[in-house]
PDB file of N, CA and C in Angstrom:
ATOM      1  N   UNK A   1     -16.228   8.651 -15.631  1.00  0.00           N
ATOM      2  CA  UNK A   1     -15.272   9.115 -14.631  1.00  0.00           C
ATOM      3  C   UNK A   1     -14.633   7.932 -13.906  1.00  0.00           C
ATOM      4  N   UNK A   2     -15.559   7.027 -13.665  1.00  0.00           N
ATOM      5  CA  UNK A   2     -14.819   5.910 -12.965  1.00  0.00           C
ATOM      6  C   UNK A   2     -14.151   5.393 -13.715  1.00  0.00           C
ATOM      7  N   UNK A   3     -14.074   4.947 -15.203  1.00  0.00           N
ATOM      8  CA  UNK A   3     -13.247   4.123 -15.577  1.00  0.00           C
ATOM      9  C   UNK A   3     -11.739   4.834 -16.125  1.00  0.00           C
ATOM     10  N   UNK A   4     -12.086   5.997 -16.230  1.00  0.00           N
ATOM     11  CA  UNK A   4     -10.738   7.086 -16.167  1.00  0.00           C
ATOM     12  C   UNK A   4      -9.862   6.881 -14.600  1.00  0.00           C
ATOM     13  N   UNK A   5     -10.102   7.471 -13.837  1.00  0.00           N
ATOM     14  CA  UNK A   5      -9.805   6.444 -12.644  1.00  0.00           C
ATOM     15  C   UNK A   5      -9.113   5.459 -12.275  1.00  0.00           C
ATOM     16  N   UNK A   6      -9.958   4.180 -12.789  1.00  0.00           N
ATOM     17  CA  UNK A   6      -9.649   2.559 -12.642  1.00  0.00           C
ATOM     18  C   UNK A   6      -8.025   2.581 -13.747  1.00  0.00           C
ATOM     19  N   UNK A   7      -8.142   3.390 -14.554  1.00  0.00           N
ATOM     20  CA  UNK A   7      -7.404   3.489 -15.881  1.00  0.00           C
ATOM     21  C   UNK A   7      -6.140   4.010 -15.243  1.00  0.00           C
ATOM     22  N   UNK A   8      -6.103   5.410 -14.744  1.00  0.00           N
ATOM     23  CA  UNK A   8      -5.360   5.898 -13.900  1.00  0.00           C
ATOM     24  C   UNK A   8      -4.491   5.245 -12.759  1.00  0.00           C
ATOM     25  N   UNK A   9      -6.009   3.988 -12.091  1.00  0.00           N
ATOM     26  CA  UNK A   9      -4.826   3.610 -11.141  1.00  0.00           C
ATOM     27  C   UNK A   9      -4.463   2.189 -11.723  1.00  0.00           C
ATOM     28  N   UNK A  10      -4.819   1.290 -12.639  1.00  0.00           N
ATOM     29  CA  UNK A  10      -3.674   0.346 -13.768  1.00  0.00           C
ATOM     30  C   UNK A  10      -2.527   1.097 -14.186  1.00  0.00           C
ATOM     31  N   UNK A  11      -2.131   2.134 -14.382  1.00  0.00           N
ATOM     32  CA  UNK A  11      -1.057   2.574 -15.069  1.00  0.00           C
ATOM     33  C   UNK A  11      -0.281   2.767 -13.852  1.00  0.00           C
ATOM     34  N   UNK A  12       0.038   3.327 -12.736  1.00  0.00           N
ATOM     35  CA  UNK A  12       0.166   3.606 -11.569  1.00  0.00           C
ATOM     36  C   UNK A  12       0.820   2.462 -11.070  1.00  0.00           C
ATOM     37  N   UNK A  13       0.033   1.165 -11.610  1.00  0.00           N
ATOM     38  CA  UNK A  13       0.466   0.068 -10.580  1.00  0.00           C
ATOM     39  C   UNK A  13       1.181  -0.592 -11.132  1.00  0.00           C
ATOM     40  N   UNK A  14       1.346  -0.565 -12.764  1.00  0.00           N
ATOM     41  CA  UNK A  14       1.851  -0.927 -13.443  1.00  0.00           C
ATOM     42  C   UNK A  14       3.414   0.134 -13.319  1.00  0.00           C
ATOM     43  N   UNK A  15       4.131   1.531 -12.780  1.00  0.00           N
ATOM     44  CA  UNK A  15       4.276   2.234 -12.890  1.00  0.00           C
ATOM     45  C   UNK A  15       5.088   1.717 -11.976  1.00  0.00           C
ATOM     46  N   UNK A  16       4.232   1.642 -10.861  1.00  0.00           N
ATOM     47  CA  UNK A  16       4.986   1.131  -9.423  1.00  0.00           C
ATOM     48  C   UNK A  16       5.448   0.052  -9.746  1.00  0.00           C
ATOM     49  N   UNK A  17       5.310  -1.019 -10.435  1.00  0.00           N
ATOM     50  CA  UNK A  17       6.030  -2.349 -10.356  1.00  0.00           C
ATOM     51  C   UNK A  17       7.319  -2.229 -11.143  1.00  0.00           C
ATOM     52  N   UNK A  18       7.443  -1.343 -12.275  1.00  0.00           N
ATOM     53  CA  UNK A  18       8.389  -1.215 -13.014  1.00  0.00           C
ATOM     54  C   UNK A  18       9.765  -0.704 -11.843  1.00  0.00           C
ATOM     55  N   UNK A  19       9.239   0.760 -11.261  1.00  0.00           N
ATOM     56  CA  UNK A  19      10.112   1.289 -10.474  1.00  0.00           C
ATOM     57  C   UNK A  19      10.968   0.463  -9.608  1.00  0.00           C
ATOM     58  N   UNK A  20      10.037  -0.080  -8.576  1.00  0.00           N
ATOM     59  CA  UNK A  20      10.244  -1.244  -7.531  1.00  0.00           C
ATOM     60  C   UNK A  20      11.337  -2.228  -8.426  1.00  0.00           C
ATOM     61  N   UNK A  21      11.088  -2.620  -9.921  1.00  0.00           N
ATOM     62  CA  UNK A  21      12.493  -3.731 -10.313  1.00  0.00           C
ATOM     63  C   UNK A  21      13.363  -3.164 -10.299  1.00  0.00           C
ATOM     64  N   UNK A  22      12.916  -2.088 -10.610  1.00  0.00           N
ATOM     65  CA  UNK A  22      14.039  -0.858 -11.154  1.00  0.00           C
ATOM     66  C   UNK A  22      15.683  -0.936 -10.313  1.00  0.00           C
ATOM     67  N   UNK A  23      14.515  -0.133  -8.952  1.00  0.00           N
ATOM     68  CA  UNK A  23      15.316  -0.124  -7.608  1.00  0.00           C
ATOM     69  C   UNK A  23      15.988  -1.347  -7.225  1.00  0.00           C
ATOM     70  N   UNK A  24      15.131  -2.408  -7.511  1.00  0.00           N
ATOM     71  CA  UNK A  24      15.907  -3.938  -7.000  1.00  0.00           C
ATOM     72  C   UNK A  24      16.549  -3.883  -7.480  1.00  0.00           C
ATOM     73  N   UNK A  25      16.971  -4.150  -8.985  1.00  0.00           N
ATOM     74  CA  UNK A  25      18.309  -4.103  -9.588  1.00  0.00           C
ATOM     75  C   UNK A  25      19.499  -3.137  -9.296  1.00  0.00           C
ATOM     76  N   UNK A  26      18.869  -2.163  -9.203  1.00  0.00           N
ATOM     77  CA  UNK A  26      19.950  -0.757  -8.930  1.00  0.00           C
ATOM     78  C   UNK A  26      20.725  -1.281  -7.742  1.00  0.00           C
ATOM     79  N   UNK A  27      19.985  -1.782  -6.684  1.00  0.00           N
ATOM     80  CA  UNK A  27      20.703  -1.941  -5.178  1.00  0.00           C
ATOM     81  C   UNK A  27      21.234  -3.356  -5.521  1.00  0.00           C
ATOM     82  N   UNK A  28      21.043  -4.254  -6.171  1.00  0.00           N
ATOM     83  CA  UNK A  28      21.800  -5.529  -6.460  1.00  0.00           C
ATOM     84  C   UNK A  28      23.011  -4.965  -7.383  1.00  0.00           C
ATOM     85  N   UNK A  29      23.342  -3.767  -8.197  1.00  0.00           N
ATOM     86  CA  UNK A  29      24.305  -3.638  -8.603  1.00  0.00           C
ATOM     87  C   UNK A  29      24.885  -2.885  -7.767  1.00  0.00           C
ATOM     88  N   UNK A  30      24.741  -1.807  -6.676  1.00  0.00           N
ATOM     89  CA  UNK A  30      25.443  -1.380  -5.496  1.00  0.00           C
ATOM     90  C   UNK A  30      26.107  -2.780  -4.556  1.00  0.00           C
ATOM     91  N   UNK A  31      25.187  -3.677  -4.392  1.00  0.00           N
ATOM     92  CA  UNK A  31      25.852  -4.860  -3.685  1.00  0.00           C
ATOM     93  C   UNK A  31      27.015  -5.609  -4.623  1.00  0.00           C
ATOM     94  N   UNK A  32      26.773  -5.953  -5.473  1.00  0.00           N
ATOM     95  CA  UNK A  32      27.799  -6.365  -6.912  1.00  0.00           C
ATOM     96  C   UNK A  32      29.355  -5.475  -6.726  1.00  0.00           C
ATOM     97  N   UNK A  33      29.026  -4.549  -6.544  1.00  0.00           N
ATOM     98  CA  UNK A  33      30.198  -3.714  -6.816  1.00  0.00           C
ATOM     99  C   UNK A  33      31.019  -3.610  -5.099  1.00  0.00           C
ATOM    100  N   UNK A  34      29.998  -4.196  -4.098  1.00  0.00           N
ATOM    101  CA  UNK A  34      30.622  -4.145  -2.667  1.00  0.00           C
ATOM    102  C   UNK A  34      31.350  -5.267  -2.844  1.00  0.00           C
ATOM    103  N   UNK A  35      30.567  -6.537  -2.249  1.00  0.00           N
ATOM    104  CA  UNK A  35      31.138  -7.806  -2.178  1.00  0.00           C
ATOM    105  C   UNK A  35      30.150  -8.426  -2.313  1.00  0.00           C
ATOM    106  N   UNK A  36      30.495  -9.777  -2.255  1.00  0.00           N
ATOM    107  CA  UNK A  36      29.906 -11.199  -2.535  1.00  0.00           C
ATOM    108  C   UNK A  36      28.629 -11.476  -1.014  1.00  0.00           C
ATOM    109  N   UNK A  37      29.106 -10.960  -0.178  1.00  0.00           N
ATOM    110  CA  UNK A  37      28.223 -11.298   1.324  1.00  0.00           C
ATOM    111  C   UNK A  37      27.008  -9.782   0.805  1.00  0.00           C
ATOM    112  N   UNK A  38      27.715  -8.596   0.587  1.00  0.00           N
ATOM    113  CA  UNK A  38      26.558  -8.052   0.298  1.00  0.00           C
ATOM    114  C   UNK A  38      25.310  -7.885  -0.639  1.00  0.00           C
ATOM    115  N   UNK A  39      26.083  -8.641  -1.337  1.00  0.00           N
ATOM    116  CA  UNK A  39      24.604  -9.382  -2.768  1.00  0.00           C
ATOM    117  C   UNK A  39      24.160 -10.535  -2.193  1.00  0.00           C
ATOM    118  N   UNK A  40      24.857 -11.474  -1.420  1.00  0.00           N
ATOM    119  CA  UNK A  40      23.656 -12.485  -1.030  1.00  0.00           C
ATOM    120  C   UNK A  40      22.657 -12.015   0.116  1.00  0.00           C
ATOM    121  N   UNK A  41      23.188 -10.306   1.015  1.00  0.00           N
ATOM    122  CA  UNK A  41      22.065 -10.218   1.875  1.00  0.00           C
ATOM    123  C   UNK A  41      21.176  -9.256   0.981  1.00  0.00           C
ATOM    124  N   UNK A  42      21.194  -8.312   0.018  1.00  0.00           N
ATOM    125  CA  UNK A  42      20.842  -7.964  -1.082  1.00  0.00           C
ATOM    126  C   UNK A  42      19.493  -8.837  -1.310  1.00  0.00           C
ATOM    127  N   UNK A  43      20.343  -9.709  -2.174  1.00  0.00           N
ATOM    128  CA  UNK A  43      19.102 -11.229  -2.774  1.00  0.00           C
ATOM    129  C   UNK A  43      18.050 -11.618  -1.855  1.00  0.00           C
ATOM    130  N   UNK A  44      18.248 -11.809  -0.882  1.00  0.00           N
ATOM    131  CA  UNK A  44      17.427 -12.465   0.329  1.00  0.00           C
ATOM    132  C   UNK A  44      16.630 -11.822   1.227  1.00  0.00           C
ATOM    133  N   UNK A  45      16.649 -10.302   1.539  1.00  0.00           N
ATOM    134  CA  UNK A  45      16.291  -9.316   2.216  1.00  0.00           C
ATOM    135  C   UNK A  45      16.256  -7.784   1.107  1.00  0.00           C
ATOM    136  N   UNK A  46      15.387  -7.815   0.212  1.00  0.00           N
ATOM    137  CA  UNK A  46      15.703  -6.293  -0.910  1.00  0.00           C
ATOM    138  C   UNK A  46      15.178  -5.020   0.048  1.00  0.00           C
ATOM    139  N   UNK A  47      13.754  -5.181   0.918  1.00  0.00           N
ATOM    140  CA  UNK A  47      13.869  -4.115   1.447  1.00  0.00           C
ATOM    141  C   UNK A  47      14.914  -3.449   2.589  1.00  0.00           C
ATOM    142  N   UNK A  48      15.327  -4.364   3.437  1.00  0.00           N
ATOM    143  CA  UNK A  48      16.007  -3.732   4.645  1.00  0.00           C
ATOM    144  C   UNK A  48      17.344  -3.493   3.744  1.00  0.00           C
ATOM    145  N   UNK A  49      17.501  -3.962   2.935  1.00  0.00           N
ATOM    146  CA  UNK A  49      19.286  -3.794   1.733  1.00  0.00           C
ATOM    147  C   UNK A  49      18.759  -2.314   1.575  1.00  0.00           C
ATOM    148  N   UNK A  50      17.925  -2.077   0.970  1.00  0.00           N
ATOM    149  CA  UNK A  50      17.699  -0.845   0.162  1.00  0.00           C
ATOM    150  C   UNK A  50      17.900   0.388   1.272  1.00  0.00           C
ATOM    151  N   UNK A  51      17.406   0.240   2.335  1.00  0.00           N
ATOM    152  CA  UNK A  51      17.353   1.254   3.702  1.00  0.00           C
ATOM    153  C   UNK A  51      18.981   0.795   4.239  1.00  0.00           C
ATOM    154  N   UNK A  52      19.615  -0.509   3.988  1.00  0.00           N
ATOM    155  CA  UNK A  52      20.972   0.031   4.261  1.00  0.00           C
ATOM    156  C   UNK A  52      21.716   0.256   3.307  1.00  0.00           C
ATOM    157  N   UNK A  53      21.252   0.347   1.975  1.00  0.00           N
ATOM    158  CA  UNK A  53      22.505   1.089   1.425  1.00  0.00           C
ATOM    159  C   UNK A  53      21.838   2.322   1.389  1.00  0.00           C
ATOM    160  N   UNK A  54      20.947   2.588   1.352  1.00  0.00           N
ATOM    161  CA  UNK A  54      20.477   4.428   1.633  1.00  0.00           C
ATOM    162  C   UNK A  54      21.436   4.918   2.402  1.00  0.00           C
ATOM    163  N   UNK A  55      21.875   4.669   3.588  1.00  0.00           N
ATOM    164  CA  UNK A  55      22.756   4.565   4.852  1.00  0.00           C
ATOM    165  C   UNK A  55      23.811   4.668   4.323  1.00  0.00           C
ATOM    166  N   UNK A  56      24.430   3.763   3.583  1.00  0.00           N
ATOM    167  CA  UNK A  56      25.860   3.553   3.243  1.00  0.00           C
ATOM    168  C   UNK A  56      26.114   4.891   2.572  1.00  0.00           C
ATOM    169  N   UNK A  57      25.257   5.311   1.249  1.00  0.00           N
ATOM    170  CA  UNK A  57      26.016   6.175   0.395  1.00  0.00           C
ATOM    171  C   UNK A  57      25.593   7.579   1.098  1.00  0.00           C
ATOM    172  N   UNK A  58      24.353   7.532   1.882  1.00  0.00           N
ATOM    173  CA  UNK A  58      24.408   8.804   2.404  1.00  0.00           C
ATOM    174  C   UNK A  58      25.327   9.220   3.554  1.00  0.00           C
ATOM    175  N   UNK A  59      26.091   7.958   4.191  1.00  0.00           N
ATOM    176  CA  UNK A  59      27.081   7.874   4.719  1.00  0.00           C
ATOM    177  C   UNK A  59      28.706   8.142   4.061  1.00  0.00           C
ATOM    178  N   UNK A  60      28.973   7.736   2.746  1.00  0.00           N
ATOM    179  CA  UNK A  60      30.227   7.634   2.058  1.00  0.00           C
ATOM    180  C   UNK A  60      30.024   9.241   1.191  1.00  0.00           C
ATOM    181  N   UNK A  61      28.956   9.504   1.153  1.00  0.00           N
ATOM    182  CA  UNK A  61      28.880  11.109   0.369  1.00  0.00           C
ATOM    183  C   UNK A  61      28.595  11.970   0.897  1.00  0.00           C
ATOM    184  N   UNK A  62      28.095  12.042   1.877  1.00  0.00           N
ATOM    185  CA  UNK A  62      27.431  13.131   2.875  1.00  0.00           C
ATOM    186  C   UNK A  62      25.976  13.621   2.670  1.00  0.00           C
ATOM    187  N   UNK A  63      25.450  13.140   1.125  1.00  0.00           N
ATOM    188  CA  UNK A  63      24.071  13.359   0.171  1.00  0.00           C
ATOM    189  C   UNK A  63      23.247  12.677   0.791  1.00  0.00           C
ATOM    190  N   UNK A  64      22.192  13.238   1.533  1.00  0.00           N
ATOM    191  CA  UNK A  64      21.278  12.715   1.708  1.00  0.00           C
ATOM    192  C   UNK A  64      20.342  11.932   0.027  1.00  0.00           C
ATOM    193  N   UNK A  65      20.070  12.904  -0.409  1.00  0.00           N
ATOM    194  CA  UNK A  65      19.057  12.928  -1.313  1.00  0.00           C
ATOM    195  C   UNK A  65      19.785  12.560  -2.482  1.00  0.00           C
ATOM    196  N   UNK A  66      20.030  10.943  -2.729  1.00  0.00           N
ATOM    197  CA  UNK A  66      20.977  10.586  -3.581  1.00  0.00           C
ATOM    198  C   UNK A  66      20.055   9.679  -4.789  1.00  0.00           C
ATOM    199  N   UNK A  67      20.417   8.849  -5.958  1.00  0.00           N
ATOM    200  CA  UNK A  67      19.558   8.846  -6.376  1.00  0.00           C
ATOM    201  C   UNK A  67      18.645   7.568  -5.985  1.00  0.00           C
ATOM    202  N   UNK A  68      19.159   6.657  -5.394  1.00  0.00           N
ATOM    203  CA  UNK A  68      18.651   5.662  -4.758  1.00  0.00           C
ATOM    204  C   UNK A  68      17.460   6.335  -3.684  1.00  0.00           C
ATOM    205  N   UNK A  69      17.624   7.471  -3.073  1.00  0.00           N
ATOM    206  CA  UNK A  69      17.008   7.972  -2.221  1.00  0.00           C
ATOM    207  C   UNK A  69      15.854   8.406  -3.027  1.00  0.00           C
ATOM    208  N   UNK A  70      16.063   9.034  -3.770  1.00  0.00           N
ATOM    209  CA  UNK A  70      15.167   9.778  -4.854  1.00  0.00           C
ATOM    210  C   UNK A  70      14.114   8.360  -5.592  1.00  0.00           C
ATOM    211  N   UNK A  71      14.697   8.042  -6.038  1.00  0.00           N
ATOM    212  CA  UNK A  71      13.957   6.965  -6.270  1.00  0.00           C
ATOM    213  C   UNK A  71      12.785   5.636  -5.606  1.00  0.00           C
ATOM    214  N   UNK A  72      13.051   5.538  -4.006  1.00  0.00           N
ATOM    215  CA  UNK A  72      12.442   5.159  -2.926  1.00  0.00           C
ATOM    216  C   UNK A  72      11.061   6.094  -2.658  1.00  0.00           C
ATOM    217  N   UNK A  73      11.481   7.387  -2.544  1.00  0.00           N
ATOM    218  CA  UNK A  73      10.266   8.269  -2.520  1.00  0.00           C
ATOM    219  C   UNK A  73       9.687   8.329  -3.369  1.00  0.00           C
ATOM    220  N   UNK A  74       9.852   8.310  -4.635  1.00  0.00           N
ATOM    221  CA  UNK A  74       8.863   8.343  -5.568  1.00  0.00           C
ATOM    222  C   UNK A  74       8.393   7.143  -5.583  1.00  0.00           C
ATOM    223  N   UNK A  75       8.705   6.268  -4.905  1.00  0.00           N
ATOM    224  CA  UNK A  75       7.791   5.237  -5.192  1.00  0.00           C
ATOM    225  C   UNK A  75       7.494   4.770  -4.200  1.00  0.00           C
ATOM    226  N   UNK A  76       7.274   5.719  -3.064  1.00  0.00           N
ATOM    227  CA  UNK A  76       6.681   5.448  -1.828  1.00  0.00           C
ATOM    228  C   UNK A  76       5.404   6.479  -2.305  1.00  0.00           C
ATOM    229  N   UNK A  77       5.285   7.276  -3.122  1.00  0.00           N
ATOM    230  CA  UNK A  77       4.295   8.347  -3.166  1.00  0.00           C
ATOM    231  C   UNK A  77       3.244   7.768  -4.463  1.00  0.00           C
ATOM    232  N   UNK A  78       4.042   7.164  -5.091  1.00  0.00           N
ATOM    233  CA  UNK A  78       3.571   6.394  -6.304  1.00  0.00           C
ATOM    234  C   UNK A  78       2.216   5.399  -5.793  1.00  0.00           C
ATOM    235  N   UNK A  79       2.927   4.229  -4.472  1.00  0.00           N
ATOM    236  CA  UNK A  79       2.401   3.958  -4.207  1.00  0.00           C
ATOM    237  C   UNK A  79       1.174   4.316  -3.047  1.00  0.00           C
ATOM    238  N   UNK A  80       0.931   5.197  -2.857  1.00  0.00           N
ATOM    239  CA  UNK A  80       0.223   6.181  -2.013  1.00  0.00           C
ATOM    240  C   UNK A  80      -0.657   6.683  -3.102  1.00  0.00           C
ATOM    241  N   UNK A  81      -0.620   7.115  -3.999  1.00  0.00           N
ATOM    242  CA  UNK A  81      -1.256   7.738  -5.369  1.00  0.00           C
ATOM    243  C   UNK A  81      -2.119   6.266  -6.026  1.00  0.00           C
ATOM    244  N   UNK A  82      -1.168   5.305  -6.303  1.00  0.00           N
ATOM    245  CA  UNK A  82      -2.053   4.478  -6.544  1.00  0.00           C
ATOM    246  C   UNK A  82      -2.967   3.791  -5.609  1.00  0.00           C
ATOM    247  N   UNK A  83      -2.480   3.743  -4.051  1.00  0.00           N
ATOM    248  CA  UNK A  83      -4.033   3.293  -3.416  1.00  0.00           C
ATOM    249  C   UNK A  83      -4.929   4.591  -3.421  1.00  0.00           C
ATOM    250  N   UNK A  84      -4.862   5.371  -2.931  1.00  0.00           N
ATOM    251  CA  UNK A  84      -5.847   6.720  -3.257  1.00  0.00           C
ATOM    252  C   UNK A  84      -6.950   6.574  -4.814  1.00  0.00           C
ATOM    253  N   UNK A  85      -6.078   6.217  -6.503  1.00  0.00           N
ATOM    254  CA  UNK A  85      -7.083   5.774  -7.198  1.00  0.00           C
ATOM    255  C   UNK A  85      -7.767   4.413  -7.455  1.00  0.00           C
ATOM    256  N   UNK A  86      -6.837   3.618  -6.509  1.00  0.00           N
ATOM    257  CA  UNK A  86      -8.043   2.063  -6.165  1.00  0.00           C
ATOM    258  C   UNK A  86      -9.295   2.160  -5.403  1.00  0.00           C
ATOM    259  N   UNK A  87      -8.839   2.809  -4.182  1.00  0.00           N
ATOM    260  CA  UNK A  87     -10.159   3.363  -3.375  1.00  0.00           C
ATOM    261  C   UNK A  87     -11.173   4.337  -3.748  1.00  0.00           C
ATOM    262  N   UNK A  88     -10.341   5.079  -4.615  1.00  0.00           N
ATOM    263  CA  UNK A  88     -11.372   6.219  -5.356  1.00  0.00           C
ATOM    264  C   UNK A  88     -12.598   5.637  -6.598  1.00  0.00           C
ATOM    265  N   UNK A  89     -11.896   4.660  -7.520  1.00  0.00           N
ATOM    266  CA  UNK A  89     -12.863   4.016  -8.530  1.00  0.00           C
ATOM    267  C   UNK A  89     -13.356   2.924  -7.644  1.00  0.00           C
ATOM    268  N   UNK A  90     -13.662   2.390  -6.569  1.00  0.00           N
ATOM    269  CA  UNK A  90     -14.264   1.647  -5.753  1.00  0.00           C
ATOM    270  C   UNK A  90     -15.140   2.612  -5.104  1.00  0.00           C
ATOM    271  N   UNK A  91     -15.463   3.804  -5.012  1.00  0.00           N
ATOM    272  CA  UNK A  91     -16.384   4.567  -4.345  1.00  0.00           C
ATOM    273  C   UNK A  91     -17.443   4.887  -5.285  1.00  0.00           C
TER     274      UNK A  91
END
């Protein structure tokens, strides 16, 4: 059972890291397509970029739940899922 688990949460984290480039790239091509000042604050700052372009397009569309948005949560839950099976095969 534990190493099902441990197994569970390697894939997870491995899961989460993919997503997380995922998203980086996604919001470096939202900045790409703004301007030149917004890919270098992009590059230098990825989380607070990501929470302002959440802002921007849920601002320019009226969509909250866009796919950038969609994508943040799942990998806010992802990562919530995977500490839950780190702590769990450690018990």
């Amino acid at each position: 059972m534990r190493g099902t688990i441990g197994c569970l949460a390697m894939i997870c984290g491995i899961a989460l890291w993919c997503l997380g480039a995922g998203i980086y790239l996604l919001t470096l091509y939202f900045a790409y397509l703004s301007s030149f000042p917004a890919l270098l604050f992009t590059l230098i700052f990825p989380i607070l970029s990501q929470l302002v372009w959440i802002y921007w397009i849920w601002s320019a569309t009226g969509i909250f739940f866009n796919l950038l948005t969609i994508l943040c949560l799942v990998w806010i839950g992802l990562g919530v899922l995977t500490l839950v099976f780190v702590n769990w095969a450690e018990a």
